[in-house]
Every structure is written in structure tokens, then in C-alpha cells.
N, C-alpha and C. Protein backbone atom coordinates (compact mmCIF):
# COMPACT_ATOMS: atom_id res chain seq x y z
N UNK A 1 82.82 96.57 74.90
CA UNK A 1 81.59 95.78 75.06
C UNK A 1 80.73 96.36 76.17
N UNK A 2 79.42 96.08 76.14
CA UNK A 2 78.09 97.10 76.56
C UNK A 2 77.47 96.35 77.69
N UNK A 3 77.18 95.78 78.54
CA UNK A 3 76.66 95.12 79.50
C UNK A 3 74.83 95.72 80.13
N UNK A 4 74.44 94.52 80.04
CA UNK A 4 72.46 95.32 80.22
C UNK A 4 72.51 94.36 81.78
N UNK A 5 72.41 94.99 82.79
CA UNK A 5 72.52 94.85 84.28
C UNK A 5 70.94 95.18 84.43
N UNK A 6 69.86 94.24 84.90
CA UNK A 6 68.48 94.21 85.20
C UNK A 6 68.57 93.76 86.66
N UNK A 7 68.25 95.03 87.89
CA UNK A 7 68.60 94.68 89.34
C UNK A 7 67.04 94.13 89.57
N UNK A 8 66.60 93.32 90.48
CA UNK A 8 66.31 92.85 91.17
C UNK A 8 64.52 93.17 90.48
N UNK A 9 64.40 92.56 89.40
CA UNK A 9 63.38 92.27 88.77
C UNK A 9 62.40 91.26 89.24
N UNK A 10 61.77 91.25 90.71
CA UNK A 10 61.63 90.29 90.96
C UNK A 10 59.76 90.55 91.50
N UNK A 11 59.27 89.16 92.07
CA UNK A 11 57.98 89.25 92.20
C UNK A 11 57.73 89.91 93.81
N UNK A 12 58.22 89.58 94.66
CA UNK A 12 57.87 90.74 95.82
C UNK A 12 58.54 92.54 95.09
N UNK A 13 58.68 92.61 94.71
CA UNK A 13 59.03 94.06 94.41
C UNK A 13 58.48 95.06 93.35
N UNK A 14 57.41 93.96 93.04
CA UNK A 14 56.29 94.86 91.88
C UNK A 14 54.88 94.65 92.76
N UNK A 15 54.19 94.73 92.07
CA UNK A 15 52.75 95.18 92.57
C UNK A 15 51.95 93.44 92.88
N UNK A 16 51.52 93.67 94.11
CA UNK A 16 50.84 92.17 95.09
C UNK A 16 52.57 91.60 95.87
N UNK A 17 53.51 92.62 95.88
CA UNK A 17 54.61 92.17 96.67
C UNK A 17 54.38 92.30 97.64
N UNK A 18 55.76 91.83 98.46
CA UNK A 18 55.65 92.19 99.95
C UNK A 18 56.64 93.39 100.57
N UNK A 19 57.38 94.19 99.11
CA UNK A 19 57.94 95.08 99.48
C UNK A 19 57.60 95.81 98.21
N UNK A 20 56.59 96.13 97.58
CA UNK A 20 56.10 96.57 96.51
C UNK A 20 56.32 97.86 95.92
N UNK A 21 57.09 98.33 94.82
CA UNK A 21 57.39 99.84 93.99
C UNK A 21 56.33 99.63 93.31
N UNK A 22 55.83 100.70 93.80
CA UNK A 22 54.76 101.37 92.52
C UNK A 22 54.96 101.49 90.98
N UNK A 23 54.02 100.20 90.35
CA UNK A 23 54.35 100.80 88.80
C UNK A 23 55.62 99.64 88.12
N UNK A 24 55.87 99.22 89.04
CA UNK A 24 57.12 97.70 89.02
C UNK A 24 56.61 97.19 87.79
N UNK A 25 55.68 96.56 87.80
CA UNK A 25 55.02 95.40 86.75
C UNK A 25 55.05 96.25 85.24
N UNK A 26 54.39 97.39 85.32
CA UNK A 26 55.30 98.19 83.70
C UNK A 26 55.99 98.05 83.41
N UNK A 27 56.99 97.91 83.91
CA UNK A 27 58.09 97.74 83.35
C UNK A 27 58.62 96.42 82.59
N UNK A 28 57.98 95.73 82.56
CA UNK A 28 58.20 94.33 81.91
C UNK A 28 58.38 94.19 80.58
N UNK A 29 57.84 94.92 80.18
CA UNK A 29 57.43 94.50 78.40
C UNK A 29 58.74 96.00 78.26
N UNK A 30 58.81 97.48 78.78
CA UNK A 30 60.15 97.89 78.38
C UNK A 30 61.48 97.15 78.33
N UNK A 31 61.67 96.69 79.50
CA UNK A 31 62.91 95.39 79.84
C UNK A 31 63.12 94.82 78.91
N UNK A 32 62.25 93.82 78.04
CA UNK A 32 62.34 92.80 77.41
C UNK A 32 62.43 93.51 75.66
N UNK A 33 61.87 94.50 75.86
CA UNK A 33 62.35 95.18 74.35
C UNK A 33 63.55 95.46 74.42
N UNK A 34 64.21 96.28 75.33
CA UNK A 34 65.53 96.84 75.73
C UNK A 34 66.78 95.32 75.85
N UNK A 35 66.47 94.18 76.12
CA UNK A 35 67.12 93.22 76.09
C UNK A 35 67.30 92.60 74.51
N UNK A 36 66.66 92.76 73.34
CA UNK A 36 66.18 92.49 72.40
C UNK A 36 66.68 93.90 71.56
N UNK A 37 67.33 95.31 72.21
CA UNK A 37 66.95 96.47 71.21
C UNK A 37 68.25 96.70 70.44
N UNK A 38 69.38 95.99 71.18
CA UNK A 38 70.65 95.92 70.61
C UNK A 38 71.40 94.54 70.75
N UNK A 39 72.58 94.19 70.67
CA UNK A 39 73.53 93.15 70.96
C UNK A 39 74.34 94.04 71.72
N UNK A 40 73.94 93.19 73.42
CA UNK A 40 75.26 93.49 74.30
C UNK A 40 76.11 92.02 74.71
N UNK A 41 76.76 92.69 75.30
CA UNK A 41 77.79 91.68 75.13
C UNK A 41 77.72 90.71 76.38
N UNK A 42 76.76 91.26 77.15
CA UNK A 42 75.71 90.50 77.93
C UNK A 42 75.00 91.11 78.90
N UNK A 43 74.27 89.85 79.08
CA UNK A 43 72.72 90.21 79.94
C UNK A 43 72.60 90.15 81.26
N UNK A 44 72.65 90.61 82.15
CA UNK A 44 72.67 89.96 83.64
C UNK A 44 71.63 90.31 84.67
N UNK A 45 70.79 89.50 85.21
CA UNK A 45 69.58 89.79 86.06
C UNK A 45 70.06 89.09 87.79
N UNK A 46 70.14 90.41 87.95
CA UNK A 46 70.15 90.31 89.82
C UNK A 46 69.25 89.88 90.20
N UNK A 47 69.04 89.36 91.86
CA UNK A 47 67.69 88.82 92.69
C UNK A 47 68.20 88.63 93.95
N UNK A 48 67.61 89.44 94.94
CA UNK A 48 67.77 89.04 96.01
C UNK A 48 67.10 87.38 96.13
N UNK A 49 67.85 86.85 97.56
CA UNK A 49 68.14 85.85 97.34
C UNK A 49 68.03 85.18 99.05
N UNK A 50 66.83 85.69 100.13
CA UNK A 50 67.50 86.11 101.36
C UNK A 50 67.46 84.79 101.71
N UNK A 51 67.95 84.39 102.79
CA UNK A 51 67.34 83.12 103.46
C UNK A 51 66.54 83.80 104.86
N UNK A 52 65.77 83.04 105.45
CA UNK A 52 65.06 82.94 106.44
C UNK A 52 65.73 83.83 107.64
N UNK A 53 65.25 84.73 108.40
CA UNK A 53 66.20 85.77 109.48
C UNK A 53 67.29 86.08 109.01
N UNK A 54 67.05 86.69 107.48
CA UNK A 54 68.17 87.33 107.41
C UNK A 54 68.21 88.51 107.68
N UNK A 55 69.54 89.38 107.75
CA UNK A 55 69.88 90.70 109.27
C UNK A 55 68.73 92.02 108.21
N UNK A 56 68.40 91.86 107.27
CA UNK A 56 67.98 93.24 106.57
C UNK A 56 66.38 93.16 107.15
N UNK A 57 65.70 91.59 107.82
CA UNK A 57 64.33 91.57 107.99
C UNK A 57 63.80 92.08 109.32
N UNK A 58 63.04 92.95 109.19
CA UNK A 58 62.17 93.92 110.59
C UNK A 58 62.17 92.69 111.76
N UNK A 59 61.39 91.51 111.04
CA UNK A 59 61.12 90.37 112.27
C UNK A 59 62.32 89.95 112.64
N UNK A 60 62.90 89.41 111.97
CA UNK A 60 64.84 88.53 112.36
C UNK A 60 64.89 89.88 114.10
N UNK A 61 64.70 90.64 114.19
CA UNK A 61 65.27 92.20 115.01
C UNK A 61 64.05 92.29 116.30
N UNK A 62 62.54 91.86 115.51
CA UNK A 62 61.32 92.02 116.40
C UNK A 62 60.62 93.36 116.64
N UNK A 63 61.68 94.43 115.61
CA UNK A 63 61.01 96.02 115.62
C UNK A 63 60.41 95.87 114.08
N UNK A 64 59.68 97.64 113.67
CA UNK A 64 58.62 97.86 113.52
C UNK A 64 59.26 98.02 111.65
N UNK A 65 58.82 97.64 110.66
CA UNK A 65 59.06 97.90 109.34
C UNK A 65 59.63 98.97 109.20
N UNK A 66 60.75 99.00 108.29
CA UNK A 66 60.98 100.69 107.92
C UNK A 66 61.80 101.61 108.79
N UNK A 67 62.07 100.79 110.05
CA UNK A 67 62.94 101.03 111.27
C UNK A 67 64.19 101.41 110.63
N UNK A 68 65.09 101.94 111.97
CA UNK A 68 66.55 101.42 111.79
C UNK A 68 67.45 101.07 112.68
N UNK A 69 68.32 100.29 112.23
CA UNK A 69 68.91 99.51 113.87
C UNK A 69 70.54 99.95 113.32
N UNK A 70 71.50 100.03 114.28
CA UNK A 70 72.85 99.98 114.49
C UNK A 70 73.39 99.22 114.71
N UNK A 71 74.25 98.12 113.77
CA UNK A 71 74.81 97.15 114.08
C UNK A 71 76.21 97.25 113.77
N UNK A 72 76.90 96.36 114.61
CA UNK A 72 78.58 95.90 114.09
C UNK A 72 78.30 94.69 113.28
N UNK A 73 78.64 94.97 111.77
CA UNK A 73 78.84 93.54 110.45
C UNK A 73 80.49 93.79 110.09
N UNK A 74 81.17 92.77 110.53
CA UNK A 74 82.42 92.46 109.88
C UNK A 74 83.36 93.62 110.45
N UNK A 75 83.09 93.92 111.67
CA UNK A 75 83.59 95.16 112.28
C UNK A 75 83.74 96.28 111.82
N UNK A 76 82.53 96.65 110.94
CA UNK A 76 82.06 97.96 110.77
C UNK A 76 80.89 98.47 111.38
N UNK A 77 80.46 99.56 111.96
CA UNK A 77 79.69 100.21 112.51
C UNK A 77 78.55 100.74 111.38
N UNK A 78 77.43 99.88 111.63
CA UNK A 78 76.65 100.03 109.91
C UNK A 78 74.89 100.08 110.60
N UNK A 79 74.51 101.23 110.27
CA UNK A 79 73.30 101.33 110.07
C UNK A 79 72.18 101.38 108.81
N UNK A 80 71.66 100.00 109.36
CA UNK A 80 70.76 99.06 108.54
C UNK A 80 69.26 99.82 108.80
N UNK A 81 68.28 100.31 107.19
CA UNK A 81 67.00 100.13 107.21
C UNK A 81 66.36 98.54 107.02
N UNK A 82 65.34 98.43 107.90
CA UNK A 82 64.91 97.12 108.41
C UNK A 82 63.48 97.26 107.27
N UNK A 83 63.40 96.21 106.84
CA UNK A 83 62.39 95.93 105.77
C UNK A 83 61.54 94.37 105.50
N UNK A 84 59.86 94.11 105.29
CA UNK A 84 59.64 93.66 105.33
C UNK A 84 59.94 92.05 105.25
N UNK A 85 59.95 91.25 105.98
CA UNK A 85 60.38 89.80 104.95
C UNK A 85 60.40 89.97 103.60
N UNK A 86 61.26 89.59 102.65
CA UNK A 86 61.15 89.77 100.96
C UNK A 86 62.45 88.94 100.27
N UNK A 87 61.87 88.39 99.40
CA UNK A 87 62.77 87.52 98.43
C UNK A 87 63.27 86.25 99.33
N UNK A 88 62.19 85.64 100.13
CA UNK A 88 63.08 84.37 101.05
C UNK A 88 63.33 83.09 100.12
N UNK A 89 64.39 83.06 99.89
CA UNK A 89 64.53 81.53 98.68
C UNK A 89 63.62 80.86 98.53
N UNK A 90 63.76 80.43 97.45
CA UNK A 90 62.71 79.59 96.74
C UNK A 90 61.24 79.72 96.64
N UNK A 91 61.02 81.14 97.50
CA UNK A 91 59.65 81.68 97.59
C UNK A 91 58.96 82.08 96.63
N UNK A 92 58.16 82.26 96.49
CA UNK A 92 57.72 83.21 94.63
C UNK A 92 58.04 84.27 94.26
N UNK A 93 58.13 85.35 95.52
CA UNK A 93 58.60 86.77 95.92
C UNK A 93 59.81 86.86 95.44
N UNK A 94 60.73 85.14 95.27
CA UNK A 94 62.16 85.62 95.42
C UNK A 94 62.46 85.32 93.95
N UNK A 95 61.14 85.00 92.68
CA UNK A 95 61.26 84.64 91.32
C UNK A 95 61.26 85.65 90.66
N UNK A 96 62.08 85.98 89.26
CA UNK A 96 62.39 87.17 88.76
C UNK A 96 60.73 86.85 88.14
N UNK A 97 59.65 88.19 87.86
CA UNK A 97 58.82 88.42 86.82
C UNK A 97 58.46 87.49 85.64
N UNK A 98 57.43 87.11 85.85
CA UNK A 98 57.26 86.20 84.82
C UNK A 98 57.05 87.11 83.26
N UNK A 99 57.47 87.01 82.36
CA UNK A 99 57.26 87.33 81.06
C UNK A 99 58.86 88.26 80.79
N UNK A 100 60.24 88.14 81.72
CA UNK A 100 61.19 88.53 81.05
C UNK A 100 61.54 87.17 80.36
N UNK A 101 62.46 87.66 79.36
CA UNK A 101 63.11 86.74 78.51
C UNK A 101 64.02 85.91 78.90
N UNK A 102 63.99 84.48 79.33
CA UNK A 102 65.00 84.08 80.09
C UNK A 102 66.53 83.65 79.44
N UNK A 103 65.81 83.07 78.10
CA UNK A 103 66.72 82.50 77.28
C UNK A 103 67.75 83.62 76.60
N UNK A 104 67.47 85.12 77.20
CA UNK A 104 68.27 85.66 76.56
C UNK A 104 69.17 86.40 77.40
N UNK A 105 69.39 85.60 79.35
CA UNK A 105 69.67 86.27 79.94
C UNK A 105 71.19 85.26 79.92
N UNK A 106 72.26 86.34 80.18
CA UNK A 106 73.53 85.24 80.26
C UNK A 106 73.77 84.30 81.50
N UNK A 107 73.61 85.52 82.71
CA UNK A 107 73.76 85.46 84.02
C UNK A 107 72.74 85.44 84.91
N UNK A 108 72.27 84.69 86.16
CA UNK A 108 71.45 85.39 86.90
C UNK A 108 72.11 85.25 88.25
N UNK A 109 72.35 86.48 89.02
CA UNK A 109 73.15 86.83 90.13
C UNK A 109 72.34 86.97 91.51
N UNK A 110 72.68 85.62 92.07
CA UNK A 110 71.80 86.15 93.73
C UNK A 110 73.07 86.97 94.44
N UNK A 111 72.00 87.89 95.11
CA UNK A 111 72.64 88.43 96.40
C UNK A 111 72.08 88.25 97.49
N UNK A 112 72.80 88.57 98.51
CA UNK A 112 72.23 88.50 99.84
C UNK A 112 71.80 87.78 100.30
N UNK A 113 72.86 86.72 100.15
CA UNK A 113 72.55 84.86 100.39
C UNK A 113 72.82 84.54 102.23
N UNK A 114 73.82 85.66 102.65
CA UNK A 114 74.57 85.34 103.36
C UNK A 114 73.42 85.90 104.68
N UNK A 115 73.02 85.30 105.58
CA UNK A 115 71.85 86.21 106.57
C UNK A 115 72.66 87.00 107.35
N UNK A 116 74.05 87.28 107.43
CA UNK A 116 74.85 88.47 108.25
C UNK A 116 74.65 89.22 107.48
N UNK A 117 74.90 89.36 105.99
CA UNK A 117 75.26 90.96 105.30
C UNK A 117 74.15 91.55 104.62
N UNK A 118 73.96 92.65 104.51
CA UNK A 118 72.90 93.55 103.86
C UNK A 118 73.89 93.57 102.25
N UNK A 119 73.13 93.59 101.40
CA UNK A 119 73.00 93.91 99.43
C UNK A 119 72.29 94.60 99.74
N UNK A 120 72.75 95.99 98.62
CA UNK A 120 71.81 96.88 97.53
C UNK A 120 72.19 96.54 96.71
N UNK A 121 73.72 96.97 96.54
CA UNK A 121 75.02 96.96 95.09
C UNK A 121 74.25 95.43 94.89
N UNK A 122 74.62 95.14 93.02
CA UNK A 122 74.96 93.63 92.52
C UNK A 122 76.17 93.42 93.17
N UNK A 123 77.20 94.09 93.39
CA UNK A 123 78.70 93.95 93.56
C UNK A 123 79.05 93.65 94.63
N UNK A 124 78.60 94.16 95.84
CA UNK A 124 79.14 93.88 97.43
C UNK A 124 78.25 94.66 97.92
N UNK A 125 78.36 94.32 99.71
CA UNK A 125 78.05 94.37 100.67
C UNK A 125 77.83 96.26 100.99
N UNK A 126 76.70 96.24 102.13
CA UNK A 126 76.09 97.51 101.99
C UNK A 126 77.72 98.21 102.99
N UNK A 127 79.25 96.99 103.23
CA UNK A 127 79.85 97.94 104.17
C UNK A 127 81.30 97.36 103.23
N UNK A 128 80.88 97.23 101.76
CA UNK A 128 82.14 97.07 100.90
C UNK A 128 83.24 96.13 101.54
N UNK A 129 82.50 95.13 101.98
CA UNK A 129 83.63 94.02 102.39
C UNK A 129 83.58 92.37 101.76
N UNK A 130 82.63 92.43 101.29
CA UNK A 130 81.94 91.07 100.65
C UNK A 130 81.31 91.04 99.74
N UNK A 131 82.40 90.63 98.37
CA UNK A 131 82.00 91.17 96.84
C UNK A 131 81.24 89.72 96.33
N UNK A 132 80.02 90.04 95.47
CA UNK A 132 79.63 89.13 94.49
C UNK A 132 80.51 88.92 93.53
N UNK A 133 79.86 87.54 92.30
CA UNK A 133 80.95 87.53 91.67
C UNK A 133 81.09 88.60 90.22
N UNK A 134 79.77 89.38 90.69
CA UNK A 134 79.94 90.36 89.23
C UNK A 134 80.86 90.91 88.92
N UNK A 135 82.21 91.29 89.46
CA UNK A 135 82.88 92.25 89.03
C UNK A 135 83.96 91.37 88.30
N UNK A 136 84.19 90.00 88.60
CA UNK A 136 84.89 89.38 87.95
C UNK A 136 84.35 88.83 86.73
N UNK A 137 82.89 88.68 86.56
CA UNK A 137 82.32 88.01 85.37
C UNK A 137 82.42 89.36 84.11
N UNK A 138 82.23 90.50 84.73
CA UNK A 138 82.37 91.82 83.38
C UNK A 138 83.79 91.82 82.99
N UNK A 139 84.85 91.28 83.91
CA UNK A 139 86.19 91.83 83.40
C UNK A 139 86.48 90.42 82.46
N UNK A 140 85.67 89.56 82.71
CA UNK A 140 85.96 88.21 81.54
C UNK A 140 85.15 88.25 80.52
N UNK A 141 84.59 88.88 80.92
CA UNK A 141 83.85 89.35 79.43
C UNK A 141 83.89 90.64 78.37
N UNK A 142 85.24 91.14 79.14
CA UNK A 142 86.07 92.69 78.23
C UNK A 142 84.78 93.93 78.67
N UNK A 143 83.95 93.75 79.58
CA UNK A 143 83.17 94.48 79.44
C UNK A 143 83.50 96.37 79.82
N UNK A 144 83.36 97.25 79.11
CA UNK A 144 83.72 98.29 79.70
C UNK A 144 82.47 99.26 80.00
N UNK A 145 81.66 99.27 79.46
CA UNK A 145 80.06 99.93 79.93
C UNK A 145 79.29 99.58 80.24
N UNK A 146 78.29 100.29 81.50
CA UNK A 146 77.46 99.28 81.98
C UNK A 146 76.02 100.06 81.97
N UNK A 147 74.47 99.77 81.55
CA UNK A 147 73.68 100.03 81.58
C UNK A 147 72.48 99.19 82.91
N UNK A 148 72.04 100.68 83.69
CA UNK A 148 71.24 99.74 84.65
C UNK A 148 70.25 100.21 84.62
N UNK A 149 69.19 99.19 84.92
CA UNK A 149 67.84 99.07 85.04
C UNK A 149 67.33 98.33 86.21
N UNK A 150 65.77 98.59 86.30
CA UNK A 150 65.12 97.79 87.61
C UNK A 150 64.96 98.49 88.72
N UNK A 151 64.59 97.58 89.80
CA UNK A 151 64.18 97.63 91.14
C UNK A 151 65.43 97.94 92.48
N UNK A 152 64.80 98.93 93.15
CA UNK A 152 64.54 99.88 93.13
C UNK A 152 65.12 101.46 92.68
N UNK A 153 64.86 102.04 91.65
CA UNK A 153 66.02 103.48 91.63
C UNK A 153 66.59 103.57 92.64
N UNK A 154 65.96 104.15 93.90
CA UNK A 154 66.61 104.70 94.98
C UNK A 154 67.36 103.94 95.81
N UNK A 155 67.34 102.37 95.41
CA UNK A 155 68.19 101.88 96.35
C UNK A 155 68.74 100.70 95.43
N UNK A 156 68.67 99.48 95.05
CA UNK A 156 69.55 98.98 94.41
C UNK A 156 70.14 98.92 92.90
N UNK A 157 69.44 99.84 92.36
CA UNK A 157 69.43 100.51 91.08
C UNK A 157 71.10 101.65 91.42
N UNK A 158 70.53 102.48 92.13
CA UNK A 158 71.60 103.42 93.03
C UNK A 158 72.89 102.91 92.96
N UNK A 159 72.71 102.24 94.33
CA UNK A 159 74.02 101.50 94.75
C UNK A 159 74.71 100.74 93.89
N UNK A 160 73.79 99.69 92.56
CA UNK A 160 74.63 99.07 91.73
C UNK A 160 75.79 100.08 90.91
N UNK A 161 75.18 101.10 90.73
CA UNK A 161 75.32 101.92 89.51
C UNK A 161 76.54 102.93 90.40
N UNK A 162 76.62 102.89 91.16
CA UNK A 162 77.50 103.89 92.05
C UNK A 162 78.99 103.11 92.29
N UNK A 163 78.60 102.02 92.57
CA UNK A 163 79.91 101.03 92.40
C UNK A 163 80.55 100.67 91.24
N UNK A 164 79.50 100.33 89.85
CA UNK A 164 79.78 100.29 89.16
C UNK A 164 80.62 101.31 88.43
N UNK A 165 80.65 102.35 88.34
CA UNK A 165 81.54 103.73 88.41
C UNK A 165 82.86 104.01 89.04
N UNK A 166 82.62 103.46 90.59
CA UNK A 166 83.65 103.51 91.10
C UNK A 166 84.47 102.58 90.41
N UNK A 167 84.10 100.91 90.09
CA UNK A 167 85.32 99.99 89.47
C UNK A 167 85.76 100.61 88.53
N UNK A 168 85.06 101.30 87.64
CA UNK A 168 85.95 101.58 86.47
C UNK A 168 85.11 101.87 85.40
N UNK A 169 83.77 101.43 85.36
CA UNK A 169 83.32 101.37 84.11
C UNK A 169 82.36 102.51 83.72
N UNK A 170 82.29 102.83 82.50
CA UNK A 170 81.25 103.44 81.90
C UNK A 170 79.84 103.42 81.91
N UNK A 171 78.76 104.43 83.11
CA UNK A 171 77.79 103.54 84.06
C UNK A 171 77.09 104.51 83.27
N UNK A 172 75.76 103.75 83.22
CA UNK A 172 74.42 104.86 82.71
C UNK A 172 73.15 104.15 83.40
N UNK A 173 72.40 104.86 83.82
CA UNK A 173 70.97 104.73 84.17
C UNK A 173 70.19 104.41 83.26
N UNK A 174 69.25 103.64 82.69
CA UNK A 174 68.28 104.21 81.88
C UNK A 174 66.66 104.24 82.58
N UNK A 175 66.54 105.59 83.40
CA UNK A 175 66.11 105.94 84.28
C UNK A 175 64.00 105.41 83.95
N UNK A 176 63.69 105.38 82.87
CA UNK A 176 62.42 104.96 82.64
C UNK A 176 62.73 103.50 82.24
N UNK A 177 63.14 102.99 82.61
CA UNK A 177 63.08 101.53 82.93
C UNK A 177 63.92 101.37 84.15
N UNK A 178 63.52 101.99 84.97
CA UNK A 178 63.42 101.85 86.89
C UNK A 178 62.21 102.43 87.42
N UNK A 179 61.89 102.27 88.13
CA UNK A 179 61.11 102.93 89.22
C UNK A 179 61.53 102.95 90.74
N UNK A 180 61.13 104.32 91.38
CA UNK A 180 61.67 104.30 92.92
C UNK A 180 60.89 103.67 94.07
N UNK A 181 60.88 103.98 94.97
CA UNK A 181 60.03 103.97 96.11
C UNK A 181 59.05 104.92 96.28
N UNK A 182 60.07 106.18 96.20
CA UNK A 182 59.30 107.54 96.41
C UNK A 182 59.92 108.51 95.59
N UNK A 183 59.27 109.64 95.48
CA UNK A 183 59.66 110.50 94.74
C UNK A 183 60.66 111.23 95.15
N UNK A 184 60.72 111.79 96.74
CA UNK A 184 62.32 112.38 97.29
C UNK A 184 63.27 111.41 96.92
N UNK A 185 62.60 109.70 96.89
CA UNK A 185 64.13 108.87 96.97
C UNK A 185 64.78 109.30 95.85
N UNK A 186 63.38 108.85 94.15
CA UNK A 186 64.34 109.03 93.10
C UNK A 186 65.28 110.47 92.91
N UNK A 187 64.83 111.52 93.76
CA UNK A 187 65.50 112.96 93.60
C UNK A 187 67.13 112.84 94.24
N UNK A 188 67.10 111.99 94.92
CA UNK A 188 68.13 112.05 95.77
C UNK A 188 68.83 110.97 94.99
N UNK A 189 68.29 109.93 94.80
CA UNK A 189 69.09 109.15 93.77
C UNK A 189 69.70 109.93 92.88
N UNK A 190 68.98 110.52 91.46
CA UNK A 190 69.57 111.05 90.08
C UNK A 190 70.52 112.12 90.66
N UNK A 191 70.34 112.76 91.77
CA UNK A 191 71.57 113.64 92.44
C UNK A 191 72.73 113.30 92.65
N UNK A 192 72.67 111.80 93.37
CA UNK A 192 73.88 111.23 93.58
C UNK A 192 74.63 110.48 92.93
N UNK A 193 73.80 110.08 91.67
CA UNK A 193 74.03 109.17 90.65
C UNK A 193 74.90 110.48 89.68
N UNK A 194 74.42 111.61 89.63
CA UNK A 194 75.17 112.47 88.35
C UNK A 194 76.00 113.13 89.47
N UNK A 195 76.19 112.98 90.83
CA UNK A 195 77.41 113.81 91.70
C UNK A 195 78.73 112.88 91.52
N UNK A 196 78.40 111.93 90.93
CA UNK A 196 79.21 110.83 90.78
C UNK A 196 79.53 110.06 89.54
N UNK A 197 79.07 110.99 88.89
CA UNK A 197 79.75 110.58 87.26
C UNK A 197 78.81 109.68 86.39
N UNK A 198 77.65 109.09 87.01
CA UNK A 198 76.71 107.99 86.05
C UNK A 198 76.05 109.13 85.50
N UNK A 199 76.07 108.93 84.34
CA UNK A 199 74.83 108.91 83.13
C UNK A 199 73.70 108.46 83.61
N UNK A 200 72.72 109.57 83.55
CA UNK A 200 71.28 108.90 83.50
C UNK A 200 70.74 109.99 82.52
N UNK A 201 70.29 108.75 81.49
CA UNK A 201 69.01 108.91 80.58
C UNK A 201 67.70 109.02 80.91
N UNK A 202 66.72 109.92 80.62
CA UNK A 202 65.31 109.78 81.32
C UNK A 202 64.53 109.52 80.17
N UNK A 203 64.88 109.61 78.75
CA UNK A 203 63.94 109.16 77.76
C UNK A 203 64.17 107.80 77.43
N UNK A 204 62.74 106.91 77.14
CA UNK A 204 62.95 105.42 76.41
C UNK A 204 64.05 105.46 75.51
N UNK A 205 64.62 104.44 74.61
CA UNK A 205 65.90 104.52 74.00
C UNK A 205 65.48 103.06 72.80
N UNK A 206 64.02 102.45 73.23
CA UNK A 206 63.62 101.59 72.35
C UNK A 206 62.02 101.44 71.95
């Protein structure tokens, strides 16, 4: 069974966000064909999820966007990029895109509920100590392949898809239904994504 993983499809992360990828909002109407282009065995849409000063926000810290700070989380030695306020609950920023299909989504997975830990991965923590519950919902659902899409390539697109590999499963990109930040990011992404065994597709597929 085939799993369609849609990361962090959300309204700060397309265009009039507050952490905005270029070109985000295109992607809407691909998504929703691609959810619709086969029968998987399910659907699952990530969303950050932050609360108020949580550790990933520039202000929570009082330095400058885009920074980076050195912190001890869970007694690991972890350096965090610091990024605008984005996705604060219940905010609009923190609502997946209006015009995906909701009724055809199985799951919808917050991360980064917790204001100590940094999410990229759907799966856990940016220092692999504090797992969501995705990895248990694919193994109850026999799932053995996983297809990812969304926000951002270079970073939670990445990281989902890198873990996802590591658990076990059969990982593929489908790289035109993501977009990056930047263009070195996505280079460095599809590098690390195929140094590491994911599949990435760069042609549509619907």
C-alpha cells in the first residue's frame, strides 16, 4: 500500500504568507489532481501547528530573522535557523490552503505543538528524540511506500522524506508538486534526497 504525504500545505507558506515559497499557491490544483489520480491507501496532510514563543520564532530569542542560535533541546547540542512567527494556532497562516480536498484527506498531522522542539520531519524532532504519531499510523495501515509533496523542498519536504527512508519505506519525491525556498536549497535537497536512497521524480505524473 502507497501513502500520498502533503507537508505543510499551509496559508503562511504560499504567497501573502509570513514565511512565503515562491510559487506555493500553484500548486493547489496539482495536489488535488494527484490526491484524486490514483487510490492510495491513504492521504495525509501535515501543518505546522506552533503555539505562541515557540523556540523556532526569531522574536521568542529577540534576534534578527533567518539567524542562528545554539541551543541545548533534550540534551542535545542543536543549532536552530530562527524564522519568522508562522503557523501560530488557530491563526489563518496555520490553515491548510483553501481549495485542497478535505473530504479526501484521511489524516491531518500537527507538528510542532510542543514550543521546546523544532519539526521539519512529519515524523520527529529536528534532534530525533520526539516522534509524531506518523510512523505508527503507516505501519497500521500496511503502508510500505511513501510519496511526498509540499512545502518546503528544501526543508520539510527534505527532512520528511529522509526519515521516511530511514524507517523503512519506499520514499519518492514528486518533485513538481513541491517548491523550495531557493534554488541552492532545492540543489542541495535533490542531492541529499538521491545520496540517500529517495526517488525523486521531476515530471507531473497526472
Amino acid at each position: 500500500m502507497d501513502a500520498l504525504i502533503i507537508v505543510d500545505f499551509q496559508n503562511d507558506f504560499v504567497e501573502n504568507g509570513s514565511l512565503a515559497v515562491e510559487g506555493g499557491l500553484s500548486l493547489t490544483g496539482p495536489i488535488n489532481n494527484l490526491i484524486h489520480f490514483r487510490k492510495w491507501g491513504c492521504v495525509i496532510a501535515t501543518k505546522d501547528w506552533h503555539p505562541e514563543k515557540h523556540i523556532s520564532f526569531a522574536s521568542t530569542h529577540g534576534t534578527p530573522v533567518f539567524s542562528g542560535i545554539d541551543l541545548m533541546i533534550n540534551g542535545r547540542d542543536t543549532h536552530l535557523t530562527l524564522w519568522p512567527d508562522h503557523c501560530v494556532q488557530e491563526s489563518h497562516g496555520a490553515m491548510i490552503v483553501d481549495g485542497i480536498d478535505f473530504k479526501s484527506i484521511d489524516l491531518i498531522l500537527p507538528k510542532g505543538c510542543d514550543p521546546e522542539y523544532e519539526f521539519y520531519s512529519a515524523f520527529r524532532d529536528v534532534t530525533k528524540t520526539k516522534e509524531t504519531e506518523l510512523l505508527g499510523y503507516l505501519k497500521s495501515k500496511a503502508i510500505k511506500s511513501v510519496y511526498v509533496v509540499g512545502l518546503a523542498l528544501d526543508f520539510c519536504v527534505l527532512h520528511t522524506a529522509l526519515d521516511a527512508v530511514e524507517y523503512g519505506f519506499d520514499t519518492t519525491v514528486l518533485v513538481s508538486y513541491t517548491k523550495p525556498i531557493s534554488v541552492e536549497g532545492a540543489n542541495r535537497a535533490l542531492h541529499l534526497l538521491q545520496e540517500n536512497g529517495v526517488k525523486c521524480i521531476m515530471e507531473a505524473i497526472n
